[in-house]
PDB file of N, CA and C in Angstrom:
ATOM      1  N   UNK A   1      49.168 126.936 117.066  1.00  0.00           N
ATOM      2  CA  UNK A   1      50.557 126.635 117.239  1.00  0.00           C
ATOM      3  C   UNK A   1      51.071 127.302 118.501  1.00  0.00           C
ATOM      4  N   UNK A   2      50.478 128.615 118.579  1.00  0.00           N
ATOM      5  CA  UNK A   2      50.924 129.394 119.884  1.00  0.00           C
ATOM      6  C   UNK A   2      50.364 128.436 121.088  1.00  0.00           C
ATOM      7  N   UNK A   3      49.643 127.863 120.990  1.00  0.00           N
ATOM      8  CA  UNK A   3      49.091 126.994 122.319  1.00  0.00           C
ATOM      9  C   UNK A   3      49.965 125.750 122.763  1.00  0.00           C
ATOM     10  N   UNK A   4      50.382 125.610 121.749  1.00  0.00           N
ATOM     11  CA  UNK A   4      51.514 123.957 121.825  1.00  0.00           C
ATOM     12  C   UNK A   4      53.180 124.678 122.187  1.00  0.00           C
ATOM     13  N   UNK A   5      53.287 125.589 122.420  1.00  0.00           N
ATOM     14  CA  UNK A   5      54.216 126.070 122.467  1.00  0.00           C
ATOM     15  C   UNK A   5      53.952 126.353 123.932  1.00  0.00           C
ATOM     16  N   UNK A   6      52.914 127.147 124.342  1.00  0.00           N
ATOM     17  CA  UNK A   6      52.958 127.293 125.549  1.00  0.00           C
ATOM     18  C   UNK A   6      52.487 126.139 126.699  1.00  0.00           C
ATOM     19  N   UNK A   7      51.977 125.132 126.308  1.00  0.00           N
ATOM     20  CA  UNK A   7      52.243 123.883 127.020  1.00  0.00           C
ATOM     21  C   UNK A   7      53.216 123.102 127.204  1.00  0.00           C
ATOM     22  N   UNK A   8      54.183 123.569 126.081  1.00  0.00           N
ATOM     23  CA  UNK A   8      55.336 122.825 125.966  1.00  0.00           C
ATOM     24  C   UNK A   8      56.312 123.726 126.689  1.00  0.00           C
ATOM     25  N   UNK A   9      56.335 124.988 127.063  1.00  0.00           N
ATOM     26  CA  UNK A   9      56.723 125.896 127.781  1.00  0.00           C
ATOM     27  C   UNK A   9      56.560 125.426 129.285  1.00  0.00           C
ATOM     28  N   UNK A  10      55.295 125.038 129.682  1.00  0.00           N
ATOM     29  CA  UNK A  10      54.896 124.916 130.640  1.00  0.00           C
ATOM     30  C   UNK A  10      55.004 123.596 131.422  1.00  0.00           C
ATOM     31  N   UNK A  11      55.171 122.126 130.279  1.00  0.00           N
ATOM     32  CA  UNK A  11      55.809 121.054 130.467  1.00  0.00           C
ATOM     33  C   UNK A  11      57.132 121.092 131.293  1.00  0.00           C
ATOM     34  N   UNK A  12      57.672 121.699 130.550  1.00  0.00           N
ATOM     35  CA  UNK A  12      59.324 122.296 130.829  1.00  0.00           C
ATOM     36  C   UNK A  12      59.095 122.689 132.177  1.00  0.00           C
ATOM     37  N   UNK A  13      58.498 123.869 132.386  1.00  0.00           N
ATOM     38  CA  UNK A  13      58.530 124.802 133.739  1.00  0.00           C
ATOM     39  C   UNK A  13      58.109 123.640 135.263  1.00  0.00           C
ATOM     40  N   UNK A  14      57.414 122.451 134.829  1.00  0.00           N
ATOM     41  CA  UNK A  14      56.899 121.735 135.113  1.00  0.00           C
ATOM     42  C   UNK A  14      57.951 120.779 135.938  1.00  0.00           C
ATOM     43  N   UNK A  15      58.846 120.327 135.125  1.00  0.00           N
ATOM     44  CA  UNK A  15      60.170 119.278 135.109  1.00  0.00           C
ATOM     45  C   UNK A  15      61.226 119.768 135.672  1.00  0.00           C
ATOM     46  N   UNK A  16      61.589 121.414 135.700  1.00  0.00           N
ATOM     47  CA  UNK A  16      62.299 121.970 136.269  1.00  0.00           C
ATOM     48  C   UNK A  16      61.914 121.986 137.480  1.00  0.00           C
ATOM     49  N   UNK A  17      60.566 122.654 138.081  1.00  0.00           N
ATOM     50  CA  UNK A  17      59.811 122.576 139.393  1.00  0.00           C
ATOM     51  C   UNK A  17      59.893 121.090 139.875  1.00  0.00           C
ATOM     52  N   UNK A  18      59.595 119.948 139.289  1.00  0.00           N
ATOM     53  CA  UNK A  18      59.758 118.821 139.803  1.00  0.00           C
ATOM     54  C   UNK A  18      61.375 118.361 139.993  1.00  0.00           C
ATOM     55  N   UNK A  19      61.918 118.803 139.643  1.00  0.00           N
ATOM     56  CA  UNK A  19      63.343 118.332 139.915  1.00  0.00           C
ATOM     57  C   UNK A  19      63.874 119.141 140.648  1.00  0.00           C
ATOM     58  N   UNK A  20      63.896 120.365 141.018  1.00  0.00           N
ATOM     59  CA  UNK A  20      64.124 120.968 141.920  1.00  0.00           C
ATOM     60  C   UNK A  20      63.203 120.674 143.446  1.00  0.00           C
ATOM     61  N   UNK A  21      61.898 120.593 143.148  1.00  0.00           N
ATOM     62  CA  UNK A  21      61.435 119.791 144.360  1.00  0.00           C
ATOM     63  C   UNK A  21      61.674 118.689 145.201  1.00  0.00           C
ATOM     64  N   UNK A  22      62.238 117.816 144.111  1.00  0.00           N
ATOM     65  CA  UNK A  22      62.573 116.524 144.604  1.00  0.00           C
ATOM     66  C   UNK A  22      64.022 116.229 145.294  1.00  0.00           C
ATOM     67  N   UNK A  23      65.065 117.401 144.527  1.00  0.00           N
ATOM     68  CA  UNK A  23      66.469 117.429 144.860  1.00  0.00           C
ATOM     69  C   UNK A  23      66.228 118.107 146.267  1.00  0.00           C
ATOM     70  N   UNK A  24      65.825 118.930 146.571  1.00  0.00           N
ATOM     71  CA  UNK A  24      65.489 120.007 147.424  1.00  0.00           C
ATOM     72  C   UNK A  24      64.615 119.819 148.788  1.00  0.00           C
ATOM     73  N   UNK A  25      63.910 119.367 148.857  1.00  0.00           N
ATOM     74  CA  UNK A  25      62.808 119.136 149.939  1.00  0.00           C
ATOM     75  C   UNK A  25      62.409 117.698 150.214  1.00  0.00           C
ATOM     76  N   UNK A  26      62.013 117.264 150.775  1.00  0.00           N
ATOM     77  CA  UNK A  26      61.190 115.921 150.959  1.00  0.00           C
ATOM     78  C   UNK A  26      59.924 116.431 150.762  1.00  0.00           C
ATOM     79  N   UNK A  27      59.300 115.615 149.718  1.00  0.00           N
ATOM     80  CA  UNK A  27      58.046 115.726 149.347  1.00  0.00           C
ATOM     81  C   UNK A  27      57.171 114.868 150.051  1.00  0.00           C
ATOM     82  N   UNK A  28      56.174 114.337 149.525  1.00  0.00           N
ATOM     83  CA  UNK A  28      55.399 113.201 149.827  1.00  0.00           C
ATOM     84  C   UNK A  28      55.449 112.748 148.362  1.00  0.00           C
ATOM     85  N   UNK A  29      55.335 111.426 148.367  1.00  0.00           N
ATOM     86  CA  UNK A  29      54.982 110.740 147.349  1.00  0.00           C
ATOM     87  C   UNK A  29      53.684 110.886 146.411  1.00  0.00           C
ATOM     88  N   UNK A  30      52.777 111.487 147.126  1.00  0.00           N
ATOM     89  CA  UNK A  30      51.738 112.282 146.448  1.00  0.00           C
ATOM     90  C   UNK A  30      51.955 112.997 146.218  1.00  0.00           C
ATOM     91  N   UNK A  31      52.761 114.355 146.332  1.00  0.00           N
ATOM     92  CA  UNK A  31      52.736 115.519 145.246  1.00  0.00           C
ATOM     93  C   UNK A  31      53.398 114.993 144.553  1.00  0.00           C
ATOM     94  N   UNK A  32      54.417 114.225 144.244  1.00  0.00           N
ATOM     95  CA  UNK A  32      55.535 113.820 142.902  1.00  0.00           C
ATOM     96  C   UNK A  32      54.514 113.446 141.881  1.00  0.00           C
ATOM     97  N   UNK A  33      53.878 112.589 142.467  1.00  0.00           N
ATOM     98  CA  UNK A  33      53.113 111.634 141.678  1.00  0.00           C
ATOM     99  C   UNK A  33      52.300 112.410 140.899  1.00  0.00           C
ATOM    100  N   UNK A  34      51.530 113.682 141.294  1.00  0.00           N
ATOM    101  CA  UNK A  34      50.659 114.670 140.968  1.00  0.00           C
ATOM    102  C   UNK A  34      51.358 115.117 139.963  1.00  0.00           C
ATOM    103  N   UNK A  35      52.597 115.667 140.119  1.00  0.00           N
ATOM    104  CA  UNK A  35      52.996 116.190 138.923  1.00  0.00           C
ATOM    105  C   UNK A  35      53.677 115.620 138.013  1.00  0.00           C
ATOM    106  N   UNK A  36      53.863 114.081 138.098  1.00  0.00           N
ATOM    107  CA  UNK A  36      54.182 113.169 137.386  1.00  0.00           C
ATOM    108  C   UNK A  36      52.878 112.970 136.145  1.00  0.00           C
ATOM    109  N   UNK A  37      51.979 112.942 137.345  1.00  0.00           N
ATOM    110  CA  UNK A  37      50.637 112.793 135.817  1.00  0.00           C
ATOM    111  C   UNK A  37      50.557 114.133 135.266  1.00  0.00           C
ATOM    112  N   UNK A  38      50.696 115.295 135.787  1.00  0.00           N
ATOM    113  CA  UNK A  38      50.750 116.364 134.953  1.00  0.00           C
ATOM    114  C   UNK A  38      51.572 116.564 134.128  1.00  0.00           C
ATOM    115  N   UNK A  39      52.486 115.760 134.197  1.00  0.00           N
ATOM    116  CA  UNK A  39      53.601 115.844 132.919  1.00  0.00           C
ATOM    117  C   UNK A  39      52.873 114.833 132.058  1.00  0.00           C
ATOM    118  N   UNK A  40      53.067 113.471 132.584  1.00  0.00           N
ATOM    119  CA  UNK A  40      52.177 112.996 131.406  1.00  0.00           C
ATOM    120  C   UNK A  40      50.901 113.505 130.351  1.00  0.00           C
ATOM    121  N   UNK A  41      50.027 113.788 131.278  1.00  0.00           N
ATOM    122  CA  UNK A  41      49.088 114.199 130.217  1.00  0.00           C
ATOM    123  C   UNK A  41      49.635 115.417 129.458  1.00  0.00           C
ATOM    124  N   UNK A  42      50.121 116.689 129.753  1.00  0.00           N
ATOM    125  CA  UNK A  42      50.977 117.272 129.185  1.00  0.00           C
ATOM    126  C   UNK A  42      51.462 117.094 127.990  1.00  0.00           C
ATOM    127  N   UNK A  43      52.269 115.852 127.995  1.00  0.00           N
ATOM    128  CA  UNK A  43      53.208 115.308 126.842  1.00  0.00           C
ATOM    129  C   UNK A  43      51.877 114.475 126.158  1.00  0.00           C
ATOM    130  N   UNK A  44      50.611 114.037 126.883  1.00  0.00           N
ATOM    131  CA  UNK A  44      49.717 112.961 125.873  1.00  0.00           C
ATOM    132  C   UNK A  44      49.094 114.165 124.912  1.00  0.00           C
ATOM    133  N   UNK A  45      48.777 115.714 125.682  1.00  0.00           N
ATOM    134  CA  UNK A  45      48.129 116.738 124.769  1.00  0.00           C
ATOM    135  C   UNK A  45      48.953 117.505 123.842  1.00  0.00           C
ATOM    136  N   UNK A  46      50.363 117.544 124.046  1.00  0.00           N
ATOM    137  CA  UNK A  46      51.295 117.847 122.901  1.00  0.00           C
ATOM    138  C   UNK A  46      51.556 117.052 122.043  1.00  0.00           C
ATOM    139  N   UNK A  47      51.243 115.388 121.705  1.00  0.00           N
ATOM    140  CA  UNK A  47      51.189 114.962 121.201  1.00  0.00           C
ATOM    141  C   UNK A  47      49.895 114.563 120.425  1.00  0.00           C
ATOM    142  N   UNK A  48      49.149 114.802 120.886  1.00  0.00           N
ATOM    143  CA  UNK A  48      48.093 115.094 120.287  1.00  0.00           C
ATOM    144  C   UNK A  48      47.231 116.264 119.385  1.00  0.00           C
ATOM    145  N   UNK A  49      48.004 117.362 119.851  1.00  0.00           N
ATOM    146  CA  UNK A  49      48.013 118.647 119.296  1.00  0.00           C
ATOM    147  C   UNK A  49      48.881 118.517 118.072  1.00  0.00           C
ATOM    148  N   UNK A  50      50.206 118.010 117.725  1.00  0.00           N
ATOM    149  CA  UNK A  50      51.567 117.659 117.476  1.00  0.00           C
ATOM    150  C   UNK A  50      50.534 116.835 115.965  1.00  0.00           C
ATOM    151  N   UNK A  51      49.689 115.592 116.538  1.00  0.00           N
ATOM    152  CA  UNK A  51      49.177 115.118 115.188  1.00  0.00           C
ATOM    153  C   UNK A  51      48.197 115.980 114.489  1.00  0.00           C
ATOM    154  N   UNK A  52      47.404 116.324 115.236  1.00  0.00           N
ATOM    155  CA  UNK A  52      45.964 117.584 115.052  1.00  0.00           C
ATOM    156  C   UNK A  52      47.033 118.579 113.603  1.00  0.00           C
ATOM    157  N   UNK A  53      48.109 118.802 114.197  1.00  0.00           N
ATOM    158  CA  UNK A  53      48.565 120.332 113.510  1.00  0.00           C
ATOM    159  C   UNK A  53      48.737 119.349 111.787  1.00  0.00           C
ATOM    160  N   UNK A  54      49.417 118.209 112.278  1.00  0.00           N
ATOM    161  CA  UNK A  54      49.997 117.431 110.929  1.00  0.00           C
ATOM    162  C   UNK A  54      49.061 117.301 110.013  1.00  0.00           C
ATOM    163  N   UNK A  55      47.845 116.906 110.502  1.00  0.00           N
ATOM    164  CA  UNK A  55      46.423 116.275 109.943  1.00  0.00           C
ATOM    165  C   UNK A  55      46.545 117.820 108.773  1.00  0.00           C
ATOM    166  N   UNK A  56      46.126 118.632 109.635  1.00  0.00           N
ATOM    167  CA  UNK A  56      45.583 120.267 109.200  1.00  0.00           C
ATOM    168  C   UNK A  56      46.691 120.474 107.718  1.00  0.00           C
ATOM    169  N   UNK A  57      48.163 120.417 108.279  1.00  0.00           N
ATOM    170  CA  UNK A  57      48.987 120.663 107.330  1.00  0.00           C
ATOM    171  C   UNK A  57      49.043 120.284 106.077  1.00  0.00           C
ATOM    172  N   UNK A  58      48.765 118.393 106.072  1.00  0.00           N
ATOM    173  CA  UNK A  58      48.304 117.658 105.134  1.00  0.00           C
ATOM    174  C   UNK A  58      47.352 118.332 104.124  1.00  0.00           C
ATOM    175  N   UNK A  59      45.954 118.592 105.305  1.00  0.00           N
ATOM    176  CA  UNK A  59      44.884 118.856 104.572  1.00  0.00           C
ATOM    177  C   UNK A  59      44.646 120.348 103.951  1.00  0.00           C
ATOM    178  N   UNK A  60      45.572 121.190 104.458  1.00  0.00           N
ATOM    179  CA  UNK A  60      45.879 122.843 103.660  1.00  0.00           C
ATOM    180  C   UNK A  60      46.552 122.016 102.326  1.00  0.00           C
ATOM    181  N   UNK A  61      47.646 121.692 102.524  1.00  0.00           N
ATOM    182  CA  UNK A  61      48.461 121.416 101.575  1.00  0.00           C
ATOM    183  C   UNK A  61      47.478 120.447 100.053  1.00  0.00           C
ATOM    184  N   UNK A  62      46.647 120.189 100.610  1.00  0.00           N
ATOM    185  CA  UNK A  62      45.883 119.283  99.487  1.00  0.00           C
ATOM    186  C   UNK A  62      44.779 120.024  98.913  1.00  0.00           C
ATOM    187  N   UNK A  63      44.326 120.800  99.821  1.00  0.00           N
ATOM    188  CA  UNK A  63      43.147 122.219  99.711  1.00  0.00           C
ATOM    189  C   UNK A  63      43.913 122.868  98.573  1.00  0.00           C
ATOM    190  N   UNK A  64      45.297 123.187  99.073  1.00  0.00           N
ATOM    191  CA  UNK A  64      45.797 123.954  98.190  1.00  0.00           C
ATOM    192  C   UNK A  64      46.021 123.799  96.407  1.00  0.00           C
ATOM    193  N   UNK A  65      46.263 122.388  96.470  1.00  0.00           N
ATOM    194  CA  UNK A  65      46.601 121.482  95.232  1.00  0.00           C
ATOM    195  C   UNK A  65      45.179 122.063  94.541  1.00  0.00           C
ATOM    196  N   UNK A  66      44.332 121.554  95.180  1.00  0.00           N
ATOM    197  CA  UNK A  66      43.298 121.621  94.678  1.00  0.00           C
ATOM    198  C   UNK A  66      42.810 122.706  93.835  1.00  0.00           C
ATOM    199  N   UNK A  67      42.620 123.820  94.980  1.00  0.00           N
ATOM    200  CA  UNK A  67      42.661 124.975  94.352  1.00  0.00           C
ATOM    201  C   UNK A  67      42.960 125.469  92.817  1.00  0.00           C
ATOM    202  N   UNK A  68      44.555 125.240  92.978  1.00  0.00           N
ATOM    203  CA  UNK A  68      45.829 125.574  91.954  1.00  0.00           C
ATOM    204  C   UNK A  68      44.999 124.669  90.739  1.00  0.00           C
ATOM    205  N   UNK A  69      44.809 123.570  90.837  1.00  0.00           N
ATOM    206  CA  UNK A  69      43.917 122.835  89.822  1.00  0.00           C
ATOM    207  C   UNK A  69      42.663 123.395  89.226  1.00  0.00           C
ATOM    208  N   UNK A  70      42.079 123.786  90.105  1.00  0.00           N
ATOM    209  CA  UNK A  70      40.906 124.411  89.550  1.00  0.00           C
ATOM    210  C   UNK A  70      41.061 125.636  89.099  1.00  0.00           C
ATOM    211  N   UNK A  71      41.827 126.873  89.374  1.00  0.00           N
ATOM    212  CA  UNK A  71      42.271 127.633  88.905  1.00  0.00           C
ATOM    213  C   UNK A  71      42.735 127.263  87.357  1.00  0.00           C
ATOM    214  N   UNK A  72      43.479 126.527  87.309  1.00  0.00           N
ATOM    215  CA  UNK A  72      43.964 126.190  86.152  1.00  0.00           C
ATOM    216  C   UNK A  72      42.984 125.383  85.250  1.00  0.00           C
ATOM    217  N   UNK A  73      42.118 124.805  85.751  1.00  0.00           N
ATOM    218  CA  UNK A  73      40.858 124.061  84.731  1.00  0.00           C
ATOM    219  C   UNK A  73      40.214 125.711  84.361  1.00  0.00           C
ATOM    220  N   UNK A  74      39.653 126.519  84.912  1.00  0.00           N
ATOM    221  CA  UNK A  74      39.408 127.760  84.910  1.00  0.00           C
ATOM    222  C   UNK A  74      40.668 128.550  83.690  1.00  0.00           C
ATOM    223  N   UNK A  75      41.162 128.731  83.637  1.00  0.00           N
ATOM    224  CA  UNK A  75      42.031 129.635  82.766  1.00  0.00           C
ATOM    225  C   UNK A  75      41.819 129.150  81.395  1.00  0.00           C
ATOM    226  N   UNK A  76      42.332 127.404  81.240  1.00  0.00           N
ATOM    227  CA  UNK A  76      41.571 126.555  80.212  1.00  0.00           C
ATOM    228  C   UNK A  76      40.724 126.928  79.737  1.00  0.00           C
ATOM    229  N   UNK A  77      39.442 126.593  80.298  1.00  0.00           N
ATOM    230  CA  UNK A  77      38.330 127.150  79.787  1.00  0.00           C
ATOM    231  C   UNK A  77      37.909 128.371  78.959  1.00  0.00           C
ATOM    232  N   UNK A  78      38.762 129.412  79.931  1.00  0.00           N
ATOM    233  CA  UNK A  78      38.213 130.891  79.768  1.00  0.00           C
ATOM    234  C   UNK A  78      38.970 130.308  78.007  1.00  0.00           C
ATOM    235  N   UNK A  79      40.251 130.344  78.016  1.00  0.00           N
ATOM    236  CA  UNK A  79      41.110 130.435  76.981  1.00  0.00           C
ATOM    237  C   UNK A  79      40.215 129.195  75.772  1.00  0.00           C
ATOM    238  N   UNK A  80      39.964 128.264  75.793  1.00  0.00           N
ATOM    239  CA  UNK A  80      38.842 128.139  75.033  1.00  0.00           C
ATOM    240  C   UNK A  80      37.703 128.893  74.569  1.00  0.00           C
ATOM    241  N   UNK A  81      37.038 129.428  75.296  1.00  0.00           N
ATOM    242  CA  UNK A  81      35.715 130.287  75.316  1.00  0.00           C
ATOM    243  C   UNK A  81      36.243 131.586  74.429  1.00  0.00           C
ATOM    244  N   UNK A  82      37.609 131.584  74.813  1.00  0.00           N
ATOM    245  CA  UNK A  82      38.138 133.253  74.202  1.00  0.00           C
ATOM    246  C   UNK A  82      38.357 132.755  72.581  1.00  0.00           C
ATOM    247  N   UNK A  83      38.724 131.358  72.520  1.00  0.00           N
ATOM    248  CA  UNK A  83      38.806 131.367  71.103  1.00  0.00           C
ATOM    249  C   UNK A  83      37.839 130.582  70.388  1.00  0.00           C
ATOM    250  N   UNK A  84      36.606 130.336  71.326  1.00  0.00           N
ATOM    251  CA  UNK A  84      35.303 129.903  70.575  1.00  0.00           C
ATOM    252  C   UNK A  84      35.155 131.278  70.152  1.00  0.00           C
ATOM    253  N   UNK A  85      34.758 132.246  70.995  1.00  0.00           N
ATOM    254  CA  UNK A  85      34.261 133.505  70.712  1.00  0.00           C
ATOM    255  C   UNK A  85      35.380 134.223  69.106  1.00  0.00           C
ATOM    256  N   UNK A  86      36.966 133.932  69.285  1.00  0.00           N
ATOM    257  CA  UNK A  86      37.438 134.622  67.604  1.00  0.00           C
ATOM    258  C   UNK A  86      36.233 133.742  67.155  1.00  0.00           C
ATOM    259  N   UNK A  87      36.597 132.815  66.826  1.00  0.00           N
ATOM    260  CA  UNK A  87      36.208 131.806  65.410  1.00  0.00           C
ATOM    261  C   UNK A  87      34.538 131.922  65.150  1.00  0.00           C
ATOM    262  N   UNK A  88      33.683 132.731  66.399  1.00  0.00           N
ATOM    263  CA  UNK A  88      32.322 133.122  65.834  1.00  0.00           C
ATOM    264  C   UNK A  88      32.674 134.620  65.319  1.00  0.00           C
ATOM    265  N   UNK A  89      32.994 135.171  65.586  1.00  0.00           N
ATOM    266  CA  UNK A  89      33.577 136.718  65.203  1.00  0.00           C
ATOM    267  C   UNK A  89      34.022 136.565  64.384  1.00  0.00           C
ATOM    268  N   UNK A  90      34.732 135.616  63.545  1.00  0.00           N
ATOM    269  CA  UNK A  90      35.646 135.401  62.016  1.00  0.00           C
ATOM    270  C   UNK A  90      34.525 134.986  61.465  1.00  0.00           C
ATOM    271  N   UNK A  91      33.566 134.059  61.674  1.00  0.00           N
ATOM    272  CA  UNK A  91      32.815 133.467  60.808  1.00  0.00           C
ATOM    273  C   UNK A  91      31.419 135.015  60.800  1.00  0.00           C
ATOM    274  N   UNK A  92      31.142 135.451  61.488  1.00  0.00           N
ATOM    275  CA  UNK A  92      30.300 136.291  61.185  1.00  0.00           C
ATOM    276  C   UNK A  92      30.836 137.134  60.359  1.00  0.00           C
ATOM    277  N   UNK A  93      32.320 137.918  60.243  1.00  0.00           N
ATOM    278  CA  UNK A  93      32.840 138.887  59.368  1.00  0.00           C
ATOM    279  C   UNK A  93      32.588 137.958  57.917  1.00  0.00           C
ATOM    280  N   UNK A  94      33.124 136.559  57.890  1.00  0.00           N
ATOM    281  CA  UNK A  94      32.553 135.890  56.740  1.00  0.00           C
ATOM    282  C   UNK A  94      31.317 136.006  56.304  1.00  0.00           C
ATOM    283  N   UNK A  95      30.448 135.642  57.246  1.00  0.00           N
ATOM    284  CA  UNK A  95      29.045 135.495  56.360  1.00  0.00           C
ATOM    285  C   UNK A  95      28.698 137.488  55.972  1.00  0.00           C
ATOM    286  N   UNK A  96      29.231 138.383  56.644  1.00  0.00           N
ATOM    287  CA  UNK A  96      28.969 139.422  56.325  1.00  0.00           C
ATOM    288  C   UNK A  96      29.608 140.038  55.072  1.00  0.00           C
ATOM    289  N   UNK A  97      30.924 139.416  54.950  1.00  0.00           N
ATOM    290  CA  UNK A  97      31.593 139.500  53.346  1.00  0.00           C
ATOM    291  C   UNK A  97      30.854 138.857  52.336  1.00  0.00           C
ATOM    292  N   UNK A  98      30.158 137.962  52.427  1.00  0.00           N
ATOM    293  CA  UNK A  98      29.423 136.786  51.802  1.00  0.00           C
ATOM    294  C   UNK A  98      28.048 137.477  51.280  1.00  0.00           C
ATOM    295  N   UNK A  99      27.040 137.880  52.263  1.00  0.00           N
ATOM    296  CA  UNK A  99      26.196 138.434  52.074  1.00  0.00           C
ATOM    297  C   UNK A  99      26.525 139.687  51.178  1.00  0.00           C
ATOM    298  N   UNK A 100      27.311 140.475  51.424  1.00  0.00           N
ATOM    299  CA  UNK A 100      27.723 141.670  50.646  1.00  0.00           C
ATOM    300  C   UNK A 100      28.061 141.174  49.272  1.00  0.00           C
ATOM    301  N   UNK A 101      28.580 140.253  49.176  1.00  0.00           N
ATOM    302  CA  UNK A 101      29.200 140.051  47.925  1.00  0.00           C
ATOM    303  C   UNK A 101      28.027 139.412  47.183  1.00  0.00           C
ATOM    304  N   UNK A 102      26.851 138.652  47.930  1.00  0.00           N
ATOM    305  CA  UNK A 102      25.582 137.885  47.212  1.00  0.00           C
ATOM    306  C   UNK A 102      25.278 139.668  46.879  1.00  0.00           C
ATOM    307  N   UNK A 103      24.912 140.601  47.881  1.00  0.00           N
ATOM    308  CA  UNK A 103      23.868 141.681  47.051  1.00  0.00           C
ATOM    309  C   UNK A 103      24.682 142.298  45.839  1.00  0.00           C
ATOM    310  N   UNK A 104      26.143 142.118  45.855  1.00  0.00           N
ATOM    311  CA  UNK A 104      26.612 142.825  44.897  1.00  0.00           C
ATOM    312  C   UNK A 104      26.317 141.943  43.336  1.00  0.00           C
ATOM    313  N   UNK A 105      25.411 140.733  43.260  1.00  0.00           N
ATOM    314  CA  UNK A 105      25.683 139.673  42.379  1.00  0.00           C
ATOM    315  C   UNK A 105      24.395 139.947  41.886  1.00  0.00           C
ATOM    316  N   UNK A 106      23.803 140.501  42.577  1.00  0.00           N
ATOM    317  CA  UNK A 106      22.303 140.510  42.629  1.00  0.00           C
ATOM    318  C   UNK A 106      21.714 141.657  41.740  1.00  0.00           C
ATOM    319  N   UNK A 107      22.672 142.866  42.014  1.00  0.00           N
ATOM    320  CA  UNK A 107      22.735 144.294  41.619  1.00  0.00           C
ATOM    321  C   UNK A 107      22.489 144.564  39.973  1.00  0.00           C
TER     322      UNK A 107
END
């Protein structure tokens, strides 16, 4: 972002220098022209930078979704797993009441 800023800084510094050149001096038609395409391409690489950043933004922003999703399929889970794990821990205290109570039948 710091780079599009300073081209766009420099666009500027660019347009000022050309308009002051042109008000100011007799040029040749070749330097105008020179810095006529330097403005252009200028403005073709800030605009191009300008989509580059959008693309990126998009694609954080969907990275991010993502993430947050899987995180959350993740918590799910755990929170399942946490209550597979009671309901084997209840059923073992069962079969261990169970068994106790068979040897006491047995006695």
């Amino acid at each position: 972002m710091n780079n599009l800023s300073e081209k766009e800084k420099n666009l500027n510094n660019l347009v000022v220098k050309l308009n002051k050149i042109t008000s100011s001096y007799t040029q040749s038609g070749y330097d105008v022209q020179v810095l006529i395409t330097e403005k252009k391409q200028l403005i073709r690489q800030k605009n191009d930078l300008e989509k580059k950043n959008l693309e990126l933004l998009r694609e954080h922003k969907y990275l991010k979704e993502k993430i947050l999703k899987l995180q959350n399929d993740i918590q799910e889970k755990n929170k399942k797993e946490d209550e597979f794990n009671q309901d084997i821990d209840e059923l073992n205290q069962e079969t261990e009441n169970l068994v106790k109570q068979v040897n006491k039948w047995q006695m």
